[in-house]
N, C-alpha and C. Protein backbone atom coordinates (compact mmCIF):
# COMPACT_ATOMS: atom_id res chain seq x y z
N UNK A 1 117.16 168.47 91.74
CA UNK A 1 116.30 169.42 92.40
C UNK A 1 117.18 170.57 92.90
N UNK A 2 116.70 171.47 92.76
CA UNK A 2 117.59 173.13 93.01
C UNK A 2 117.60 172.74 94.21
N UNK A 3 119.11 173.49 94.91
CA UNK A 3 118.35 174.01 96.50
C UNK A 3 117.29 175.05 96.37
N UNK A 4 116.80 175.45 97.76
CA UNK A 4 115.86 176.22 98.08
C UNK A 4 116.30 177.68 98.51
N UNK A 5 117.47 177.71 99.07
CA UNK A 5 117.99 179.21 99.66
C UNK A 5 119.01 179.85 98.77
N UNK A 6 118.69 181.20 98.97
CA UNK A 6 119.65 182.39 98.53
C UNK A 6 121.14 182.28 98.38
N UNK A 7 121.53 181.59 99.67
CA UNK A 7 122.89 181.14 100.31
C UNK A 7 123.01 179.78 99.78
N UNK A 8 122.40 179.01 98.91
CA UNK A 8 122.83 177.89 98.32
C UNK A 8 123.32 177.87 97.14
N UNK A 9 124.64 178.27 96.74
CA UNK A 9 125.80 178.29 95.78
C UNK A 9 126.60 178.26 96.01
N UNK A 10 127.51 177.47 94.68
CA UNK A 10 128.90 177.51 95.01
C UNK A 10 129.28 177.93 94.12
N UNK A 11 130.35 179.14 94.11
CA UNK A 11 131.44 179.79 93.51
C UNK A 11 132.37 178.86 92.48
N UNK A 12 132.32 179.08 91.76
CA UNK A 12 132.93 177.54 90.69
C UNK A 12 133.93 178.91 89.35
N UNK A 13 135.27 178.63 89.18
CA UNK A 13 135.96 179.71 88.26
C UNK A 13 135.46 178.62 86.85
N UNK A 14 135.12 179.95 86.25
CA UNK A 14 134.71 178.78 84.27
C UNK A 14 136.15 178.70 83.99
N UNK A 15 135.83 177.49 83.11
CA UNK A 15 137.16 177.11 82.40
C UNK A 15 137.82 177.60 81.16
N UNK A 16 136.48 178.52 80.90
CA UNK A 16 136.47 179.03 79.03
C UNK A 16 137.14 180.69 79.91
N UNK A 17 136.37 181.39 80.65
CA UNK A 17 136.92 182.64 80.68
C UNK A 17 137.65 182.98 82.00
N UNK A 18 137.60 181.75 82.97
CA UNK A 18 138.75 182.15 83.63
C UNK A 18 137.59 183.19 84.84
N UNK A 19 136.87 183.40 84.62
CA UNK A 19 136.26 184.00 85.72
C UNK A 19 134.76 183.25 86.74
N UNK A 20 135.10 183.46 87.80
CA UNK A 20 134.07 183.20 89.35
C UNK A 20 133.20 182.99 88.25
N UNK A 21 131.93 182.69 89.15
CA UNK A 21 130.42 182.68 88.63
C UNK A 21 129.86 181.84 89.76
N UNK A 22 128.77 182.34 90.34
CA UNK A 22 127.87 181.54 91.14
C UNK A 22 127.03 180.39 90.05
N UNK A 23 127.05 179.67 90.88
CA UNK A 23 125.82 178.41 90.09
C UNK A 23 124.90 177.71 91.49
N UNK A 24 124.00 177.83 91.82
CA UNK A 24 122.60 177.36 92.59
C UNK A 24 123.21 175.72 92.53
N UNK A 25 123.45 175.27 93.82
CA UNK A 25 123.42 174.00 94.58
C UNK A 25 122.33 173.19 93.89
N UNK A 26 122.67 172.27 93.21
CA UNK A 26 121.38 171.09 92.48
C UNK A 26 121.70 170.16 93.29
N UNK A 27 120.88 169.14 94.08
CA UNK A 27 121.00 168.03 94.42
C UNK A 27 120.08 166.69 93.89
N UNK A 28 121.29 165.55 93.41
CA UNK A 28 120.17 164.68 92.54
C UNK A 28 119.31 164.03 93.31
N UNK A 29 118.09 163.75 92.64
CA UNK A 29 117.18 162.51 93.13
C UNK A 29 117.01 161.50 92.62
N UNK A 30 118.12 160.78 91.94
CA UNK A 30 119.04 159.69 91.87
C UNK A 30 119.85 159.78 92.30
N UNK A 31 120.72 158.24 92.69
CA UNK A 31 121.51 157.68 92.94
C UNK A 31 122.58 158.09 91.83
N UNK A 32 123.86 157.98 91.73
CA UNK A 32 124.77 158.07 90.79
C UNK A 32 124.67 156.65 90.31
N UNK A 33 124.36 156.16 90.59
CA UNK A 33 124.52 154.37 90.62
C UNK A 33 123.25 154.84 89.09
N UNK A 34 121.90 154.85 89.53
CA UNK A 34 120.53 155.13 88.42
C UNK A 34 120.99 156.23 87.15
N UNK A 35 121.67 157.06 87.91
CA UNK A 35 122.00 157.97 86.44
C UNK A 35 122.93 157.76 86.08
N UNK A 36 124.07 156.54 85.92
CA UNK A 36 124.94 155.84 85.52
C UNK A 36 123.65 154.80 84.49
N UNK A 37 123.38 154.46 85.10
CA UNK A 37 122.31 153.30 83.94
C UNK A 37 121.61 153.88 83.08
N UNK A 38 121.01 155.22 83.59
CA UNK A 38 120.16 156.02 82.11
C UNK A 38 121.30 156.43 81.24
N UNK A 39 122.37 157.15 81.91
CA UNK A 39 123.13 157.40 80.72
C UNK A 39 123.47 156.61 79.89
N UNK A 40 123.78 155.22 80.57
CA UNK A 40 124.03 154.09 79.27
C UNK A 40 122.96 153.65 78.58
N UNK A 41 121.79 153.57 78.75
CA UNK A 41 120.26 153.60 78.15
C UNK A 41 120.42 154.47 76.86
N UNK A 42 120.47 155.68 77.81
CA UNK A 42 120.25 156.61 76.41
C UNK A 42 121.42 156.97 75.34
N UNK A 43 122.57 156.45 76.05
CA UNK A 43 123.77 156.67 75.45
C UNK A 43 124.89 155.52 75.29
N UNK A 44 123.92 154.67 74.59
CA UNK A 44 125.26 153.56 73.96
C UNK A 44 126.09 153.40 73.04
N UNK A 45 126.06 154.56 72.84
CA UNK A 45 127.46 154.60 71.45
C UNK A 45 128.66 154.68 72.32
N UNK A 46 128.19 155.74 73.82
CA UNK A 46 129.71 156.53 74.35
C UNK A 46 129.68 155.19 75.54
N UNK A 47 131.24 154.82 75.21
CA UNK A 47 132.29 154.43 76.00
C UNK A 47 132.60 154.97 77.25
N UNK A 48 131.91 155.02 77.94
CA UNK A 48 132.51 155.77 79.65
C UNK A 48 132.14 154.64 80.67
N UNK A 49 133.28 154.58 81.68
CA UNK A 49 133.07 153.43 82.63
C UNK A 49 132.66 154.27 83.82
N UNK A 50 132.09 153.28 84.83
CA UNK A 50 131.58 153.80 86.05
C UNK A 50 132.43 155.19 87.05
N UNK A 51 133.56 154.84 87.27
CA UNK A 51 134.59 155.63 87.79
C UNK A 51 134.04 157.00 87.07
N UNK A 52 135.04 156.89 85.81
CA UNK A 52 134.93 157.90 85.09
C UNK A 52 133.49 159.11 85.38
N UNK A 53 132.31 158.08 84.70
CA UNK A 53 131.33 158.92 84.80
C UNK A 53 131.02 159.49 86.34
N UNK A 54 131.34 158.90 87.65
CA UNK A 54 131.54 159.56 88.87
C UNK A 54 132.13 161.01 89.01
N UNK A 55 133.21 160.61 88.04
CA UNK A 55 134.33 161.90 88.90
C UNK A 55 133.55 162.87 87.68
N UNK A 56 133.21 162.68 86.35
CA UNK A 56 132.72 164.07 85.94
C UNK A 56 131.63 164.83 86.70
N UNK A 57 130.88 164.56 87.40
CA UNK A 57 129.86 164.84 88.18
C UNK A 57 130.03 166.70 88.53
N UNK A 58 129.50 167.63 87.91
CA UNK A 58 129.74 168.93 88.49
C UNK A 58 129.75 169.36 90.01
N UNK A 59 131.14 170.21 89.76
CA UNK A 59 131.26 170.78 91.72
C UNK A 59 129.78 171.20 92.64
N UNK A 60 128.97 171.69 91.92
CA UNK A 60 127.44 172.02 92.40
C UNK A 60 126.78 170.96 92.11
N UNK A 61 126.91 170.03 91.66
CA UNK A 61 125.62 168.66 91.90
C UNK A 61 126.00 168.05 92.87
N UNK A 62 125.04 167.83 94.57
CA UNK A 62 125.26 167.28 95.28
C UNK A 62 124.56 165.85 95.34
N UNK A 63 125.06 164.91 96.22
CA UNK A 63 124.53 163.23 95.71
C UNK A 63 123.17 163.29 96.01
N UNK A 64 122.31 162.49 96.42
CA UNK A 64 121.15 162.72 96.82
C UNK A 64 121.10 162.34 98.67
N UNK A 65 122.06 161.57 98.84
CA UNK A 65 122.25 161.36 100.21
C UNK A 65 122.74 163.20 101.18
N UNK A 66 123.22 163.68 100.68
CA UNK A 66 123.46 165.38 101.02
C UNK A 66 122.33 165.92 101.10
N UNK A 67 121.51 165.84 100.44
CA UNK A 67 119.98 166.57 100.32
C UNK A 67 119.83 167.21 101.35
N UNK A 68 119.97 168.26 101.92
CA UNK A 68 118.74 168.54 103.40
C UNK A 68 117.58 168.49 103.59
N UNK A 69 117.10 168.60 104.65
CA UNK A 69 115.92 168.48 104.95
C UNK A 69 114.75 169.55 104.50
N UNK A 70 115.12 170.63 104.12
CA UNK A 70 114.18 171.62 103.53
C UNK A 70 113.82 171.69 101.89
N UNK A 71 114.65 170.09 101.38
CA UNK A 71 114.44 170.33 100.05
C UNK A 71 113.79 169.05 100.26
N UNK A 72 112.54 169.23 99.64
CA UNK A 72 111.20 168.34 99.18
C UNK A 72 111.90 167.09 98.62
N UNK A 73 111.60 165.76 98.99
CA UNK A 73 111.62 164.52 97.95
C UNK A 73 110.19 163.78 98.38
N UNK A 74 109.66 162.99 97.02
CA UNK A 74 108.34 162.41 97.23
C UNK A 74 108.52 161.56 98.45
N UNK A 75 107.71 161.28 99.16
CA UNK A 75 108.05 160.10 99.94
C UNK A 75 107.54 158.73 99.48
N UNK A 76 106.56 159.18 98.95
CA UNK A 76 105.94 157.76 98.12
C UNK A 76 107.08 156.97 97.38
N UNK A 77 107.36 157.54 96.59
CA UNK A 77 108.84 157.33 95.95
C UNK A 77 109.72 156.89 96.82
N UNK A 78 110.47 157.52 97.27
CA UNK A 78 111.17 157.19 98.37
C UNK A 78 110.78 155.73 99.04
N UNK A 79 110.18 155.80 99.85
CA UNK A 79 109.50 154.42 100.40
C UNK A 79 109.29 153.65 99.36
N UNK A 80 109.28 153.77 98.12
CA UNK A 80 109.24 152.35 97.12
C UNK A 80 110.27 151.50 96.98
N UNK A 81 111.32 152.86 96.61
CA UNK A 81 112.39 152.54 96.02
C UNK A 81 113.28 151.76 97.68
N UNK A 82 112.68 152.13 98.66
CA UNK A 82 113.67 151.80 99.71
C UNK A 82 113.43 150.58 99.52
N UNK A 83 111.69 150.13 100.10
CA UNK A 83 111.26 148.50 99.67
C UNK A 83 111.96 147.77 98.66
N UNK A 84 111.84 147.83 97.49
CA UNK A 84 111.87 147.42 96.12
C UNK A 84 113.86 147.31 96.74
N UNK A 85 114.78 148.31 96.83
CA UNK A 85 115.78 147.77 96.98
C UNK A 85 115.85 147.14 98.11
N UNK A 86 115.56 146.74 99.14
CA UNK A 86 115.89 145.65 100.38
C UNK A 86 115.55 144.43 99.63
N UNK A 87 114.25 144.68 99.03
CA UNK A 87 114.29 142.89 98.29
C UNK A 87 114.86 142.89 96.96
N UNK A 88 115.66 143.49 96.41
CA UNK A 88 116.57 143.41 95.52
C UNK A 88 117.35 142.57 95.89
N UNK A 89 117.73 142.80 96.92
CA UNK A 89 119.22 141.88 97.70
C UNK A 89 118.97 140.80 98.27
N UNK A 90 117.66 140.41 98.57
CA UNK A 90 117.04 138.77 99.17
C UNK A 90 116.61 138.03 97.96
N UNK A 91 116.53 138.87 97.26
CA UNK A 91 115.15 137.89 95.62
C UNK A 91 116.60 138.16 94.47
N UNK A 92 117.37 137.64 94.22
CA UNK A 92 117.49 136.99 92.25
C UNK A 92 117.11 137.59 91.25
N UNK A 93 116.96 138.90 90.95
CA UNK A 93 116.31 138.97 89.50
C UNK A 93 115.30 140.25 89.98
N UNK A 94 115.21 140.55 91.25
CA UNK A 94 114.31 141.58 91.52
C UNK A 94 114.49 142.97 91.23
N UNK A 95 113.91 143.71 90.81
CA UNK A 95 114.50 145.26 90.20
C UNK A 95 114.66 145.90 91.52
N UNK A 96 115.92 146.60 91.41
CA UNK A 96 115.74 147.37 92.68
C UNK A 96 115.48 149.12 92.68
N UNK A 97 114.32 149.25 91.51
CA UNK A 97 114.15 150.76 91.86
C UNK A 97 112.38 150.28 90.91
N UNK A 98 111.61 151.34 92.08
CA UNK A 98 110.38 151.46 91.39
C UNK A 98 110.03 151.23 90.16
N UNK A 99 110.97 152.36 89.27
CA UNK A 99 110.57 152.49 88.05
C UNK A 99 111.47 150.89 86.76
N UNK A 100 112.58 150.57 87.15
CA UNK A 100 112.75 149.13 86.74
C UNK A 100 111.85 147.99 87.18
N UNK A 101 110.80 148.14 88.21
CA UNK A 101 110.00 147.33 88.51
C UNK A 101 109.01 147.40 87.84
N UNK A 102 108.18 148.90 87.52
CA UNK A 102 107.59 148.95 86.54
C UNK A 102 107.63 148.66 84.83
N UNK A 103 108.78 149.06 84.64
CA UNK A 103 109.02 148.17 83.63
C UNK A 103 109.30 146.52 82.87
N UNK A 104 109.53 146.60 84.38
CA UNK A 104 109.23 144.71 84.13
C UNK A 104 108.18 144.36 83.80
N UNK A 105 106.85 144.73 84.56
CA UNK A 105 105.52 144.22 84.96
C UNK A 105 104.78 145.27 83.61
N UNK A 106 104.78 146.07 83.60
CA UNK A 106 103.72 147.01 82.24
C UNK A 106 104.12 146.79 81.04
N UNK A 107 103.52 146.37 80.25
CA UNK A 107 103.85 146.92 78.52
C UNK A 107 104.69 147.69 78.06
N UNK A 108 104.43 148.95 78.74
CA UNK A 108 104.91 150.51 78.09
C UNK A 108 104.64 151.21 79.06
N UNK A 109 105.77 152.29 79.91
CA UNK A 109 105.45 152.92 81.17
C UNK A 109 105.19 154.39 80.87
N UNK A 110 105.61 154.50 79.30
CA UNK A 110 104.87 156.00 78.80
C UNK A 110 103.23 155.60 78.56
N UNK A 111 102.48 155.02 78.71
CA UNK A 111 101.12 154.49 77.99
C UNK A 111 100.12 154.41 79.11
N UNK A 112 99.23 155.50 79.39
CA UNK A 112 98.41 155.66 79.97
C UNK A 112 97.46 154.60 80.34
N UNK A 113 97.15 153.72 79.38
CA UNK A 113 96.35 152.57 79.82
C UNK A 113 97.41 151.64 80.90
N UNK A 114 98.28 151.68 80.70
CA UNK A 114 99.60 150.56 81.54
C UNK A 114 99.44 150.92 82.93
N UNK A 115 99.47 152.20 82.95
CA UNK A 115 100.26 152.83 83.70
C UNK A 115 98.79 153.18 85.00
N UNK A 116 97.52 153.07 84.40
CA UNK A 116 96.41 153.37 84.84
C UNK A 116 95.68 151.93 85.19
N UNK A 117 96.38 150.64 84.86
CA UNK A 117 96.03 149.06 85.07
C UNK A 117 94.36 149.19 84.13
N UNK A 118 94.52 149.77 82.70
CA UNK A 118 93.57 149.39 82.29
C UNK A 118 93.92 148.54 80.40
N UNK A 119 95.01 148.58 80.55
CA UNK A 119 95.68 147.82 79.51
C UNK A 119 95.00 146.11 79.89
N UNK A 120 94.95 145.79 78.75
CA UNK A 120 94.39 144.21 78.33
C UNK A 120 95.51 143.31 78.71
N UNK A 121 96.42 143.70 78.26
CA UNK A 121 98.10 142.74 78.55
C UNK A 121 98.48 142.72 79.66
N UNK A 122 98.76 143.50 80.51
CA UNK A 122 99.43 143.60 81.46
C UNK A 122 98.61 143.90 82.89
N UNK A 123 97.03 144.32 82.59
CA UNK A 123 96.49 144.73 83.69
C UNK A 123 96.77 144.08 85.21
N UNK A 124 96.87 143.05 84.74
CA UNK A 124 96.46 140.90 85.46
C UNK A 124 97.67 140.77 85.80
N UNK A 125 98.67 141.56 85.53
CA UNK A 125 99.76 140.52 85.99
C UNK A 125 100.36 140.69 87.03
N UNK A 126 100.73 139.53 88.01
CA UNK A 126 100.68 139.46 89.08
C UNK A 126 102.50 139.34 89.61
N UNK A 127 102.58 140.20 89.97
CA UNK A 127 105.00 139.78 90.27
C UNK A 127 104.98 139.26 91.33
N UNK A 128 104.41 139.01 92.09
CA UNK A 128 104.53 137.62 92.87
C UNK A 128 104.49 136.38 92.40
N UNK A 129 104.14 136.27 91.62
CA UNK A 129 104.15 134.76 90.98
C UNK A 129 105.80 135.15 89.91
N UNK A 130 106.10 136.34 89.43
CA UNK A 130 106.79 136.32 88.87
C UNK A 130 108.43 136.02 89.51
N UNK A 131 108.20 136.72 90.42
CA UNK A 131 109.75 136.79 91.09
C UNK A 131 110.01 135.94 92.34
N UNK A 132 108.30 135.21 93.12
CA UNK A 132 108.57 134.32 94.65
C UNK A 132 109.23 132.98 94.11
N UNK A 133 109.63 132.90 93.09
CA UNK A 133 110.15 131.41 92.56
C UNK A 133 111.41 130.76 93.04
N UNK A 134 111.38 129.66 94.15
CA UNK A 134 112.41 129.10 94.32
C UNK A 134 113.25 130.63 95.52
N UNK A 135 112.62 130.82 96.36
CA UNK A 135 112.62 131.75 97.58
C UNK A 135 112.12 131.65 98.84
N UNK A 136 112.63 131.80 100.21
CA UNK A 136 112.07 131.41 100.88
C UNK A 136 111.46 132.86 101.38
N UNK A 137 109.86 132.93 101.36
CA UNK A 137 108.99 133.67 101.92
C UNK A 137 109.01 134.03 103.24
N UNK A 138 109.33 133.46 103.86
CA UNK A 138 109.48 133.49 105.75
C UNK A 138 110.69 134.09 106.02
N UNK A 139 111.90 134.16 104.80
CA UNK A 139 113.03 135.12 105.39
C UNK A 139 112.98 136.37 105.90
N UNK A 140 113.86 136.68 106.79
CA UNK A 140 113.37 138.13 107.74
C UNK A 140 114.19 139.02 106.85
N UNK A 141 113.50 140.62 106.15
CA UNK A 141 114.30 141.63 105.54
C UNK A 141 113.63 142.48 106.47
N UNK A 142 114.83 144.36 106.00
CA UNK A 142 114.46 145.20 106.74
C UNK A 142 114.78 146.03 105.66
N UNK A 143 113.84 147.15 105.59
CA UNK A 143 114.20 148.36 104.87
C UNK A 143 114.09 149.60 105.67
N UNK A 144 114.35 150.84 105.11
CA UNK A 144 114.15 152.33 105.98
C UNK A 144 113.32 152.58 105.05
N UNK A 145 112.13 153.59 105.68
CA UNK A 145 110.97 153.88 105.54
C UNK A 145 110.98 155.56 106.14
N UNK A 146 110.41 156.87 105.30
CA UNK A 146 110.07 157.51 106.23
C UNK A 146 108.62 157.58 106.54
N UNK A 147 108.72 158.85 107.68
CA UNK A 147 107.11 158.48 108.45
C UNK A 147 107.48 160.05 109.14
N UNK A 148 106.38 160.20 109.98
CA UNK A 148 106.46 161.40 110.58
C UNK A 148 106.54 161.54 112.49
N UNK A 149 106.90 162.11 112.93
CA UNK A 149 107.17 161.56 114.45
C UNK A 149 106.95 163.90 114.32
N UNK A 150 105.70 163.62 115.44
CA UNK A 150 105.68 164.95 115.78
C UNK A 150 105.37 165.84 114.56
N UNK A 151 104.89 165.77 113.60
CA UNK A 151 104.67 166.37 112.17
C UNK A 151 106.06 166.71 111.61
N UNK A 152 107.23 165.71 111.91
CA UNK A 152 108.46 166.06 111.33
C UNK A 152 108.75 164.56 110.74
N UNK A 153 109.41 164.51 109.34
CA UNK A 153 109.81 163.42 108.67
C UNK A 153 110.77 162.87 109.65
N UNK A 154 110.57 161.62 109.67
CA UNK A 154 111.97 160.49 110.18
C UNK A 154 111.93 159.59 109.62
N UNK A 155 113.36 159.09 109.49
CA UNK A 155 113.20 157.32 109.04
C UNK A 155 113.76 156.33 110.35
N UNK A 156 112.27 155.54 109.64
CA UNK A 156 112.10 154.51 110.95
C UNK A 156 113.07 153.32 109.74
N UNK A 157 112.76 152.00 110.52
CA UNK A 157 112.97 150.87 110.13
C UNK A 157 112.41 149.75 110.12
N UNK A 158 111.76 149.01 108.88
CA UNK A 158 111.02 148.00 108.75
C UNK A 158 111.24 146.80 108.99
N UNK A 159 111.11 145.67 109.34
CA UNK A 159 111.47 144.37 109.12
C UNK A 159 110.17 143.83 109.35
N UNK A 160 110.10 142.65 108.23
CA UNK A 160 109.65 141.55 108.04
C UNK A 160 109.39 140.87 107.32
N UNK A 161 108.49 139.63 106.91
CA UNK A 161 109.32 138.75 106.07
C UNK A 161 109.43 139.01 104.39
N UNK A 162 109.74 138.28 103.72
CA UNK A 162 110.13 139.03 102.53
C UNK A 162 108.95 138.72 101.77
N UNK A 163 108.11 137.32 102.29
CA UNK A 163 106.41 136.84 101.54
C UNK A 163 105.12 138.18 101.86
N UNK A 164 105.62 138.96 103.14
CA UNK A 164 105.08 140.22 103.50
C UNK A 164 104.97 141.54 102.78
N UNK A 165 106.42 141.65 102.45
CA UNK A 165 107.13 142.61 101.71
C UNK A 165 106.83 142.74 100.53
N UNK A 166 106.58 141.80 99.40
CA UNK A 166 106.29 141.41 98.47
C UNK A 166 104.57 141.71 98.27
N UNK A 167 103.89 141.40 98.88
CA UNK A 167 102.88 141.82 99.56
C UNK A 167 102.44 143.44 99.79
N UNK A 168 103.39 144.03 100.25
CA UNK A 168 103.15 145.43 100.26
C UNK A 168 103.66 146.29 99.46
N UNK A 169 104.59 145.46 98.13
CA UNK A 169 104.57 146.45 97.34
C UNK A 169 103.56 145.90 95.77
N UNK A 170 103.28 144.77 96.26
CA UNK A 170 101.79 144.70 95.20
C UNK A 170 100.57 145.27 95.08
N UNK A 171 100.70 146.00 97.05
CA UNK A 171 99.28 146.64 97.34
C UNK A 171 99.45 147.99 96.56
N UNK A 172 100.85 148.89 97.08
CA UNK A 172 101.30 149.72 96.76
C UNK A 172 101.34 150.24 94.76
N UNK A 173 101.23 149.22 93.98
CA UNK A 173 101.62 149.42 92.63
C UNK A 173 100.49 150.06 92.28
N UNK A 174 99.25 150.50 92.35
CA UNK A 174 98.24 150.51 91.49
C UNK A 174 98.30 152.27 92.27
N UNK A 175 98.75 152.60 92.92
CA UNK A 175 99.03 153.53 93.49
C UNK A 175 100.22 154.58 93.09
N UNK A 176 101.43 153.49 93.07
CA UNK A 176 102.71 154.10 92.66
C UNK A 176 102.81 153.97 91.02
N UNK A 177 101.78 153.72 90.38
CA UNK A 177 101.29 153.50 88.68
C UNK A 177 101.17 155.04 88.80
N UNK A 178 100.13 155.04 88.46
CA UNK A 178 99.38 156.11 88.83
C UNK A 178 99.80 157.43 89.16
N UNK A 179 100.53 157.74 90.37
CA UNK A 179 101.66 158.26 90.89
C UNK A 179 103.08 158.88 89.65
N UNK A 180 103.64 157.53 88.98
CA UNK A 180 104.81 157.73 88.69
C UNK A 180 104.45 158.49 86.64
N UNK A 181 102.64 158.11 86.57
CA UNK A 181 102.12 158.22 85.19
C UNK A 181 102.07 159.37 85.25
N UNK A 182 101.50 160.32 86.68
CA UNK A 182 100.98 161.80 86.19
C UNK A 182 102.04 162.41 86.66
């Protein structure tokens, strides 16, 4: 995502001609960690290890943790992915980003019927039964959440149990389908 202001660039010399050039502040909305995994998705021929692909990262792409506050991120999103990773780390096998969760549970996450819970295959299926296996439900987790305090974003902090949690992001899917389709 671009920054938003005039004053958001950094001065970077090219390597081909040796001269300045402004380039507009991008900050990702991934993790380096997520666009480390698409790149190997989409790119398994090339050989690059984690490190590596870190340090190429351009002087103007900032992480997504830098972001300020005047540059827009979904919150829906956000709040999924926060959920979905806190029980990544209590559950075995649990995806820890929205969209790997969706792909577990749908057919096909390009496919409008999937993605709209009107697919025959996958409409029904339930990831609580898939992933509560051999877990204890009553364990206490906590994730960050934002919310608004005074019509200004904050992040609060959630806790509770993980049979709960699980729970609120089953309510949440038919929503964040939907959401992540259009």
């Amino acid at each position: 995502r671009q920054a938003p202001g005039k004053r958001d660039y950094k001065t970077v010399k090219s390597k081909v001609s040796g001269e300045k050039e402004k380039l507009q502040i991008r900050h990702m909305v991934m993790t380096v960690k997520e666009a480390y995994a698409l790149f190997v998705e989409e790119n398994p021929g090339i050989g690059i290890k984690k490190s590596k692909f870190y340090s190429l990262r351009p002087i103007h792409i900032r992480l997504s943790s830098e972001m300020p506050h005047n540059v827009c991120v979904c919150k829906l999103h956000a709040n999924f992915n926060f959920l979905t990773e806190s029980l990544s780390k209590a559950v075995v096998g649990f995806p820890p980003t929205g969209k790997e969760l969706l792909a577990a549970i749908c057919c096909n996450i390009t496919s409008e019927a999937c993605m709209t819970e009107s697919c025959n295959k996958c409409k029904d299926t339930n990831f609580l039964t898939k992933f509560s296996l051999n877990i204890d439900l009553e364990a206490q987790i906590s994730w960050k959440q934002w919310g608004e305090v005074n019509k200004r974003p904050v992040i609060t902090y959630v806790e509770t149990t993980i049979g709960e949690a699980m729970e609120m992001v089953q309510n949440m899917l038919g929503k964040f389908n939907v959401h992540c389709y259009i």
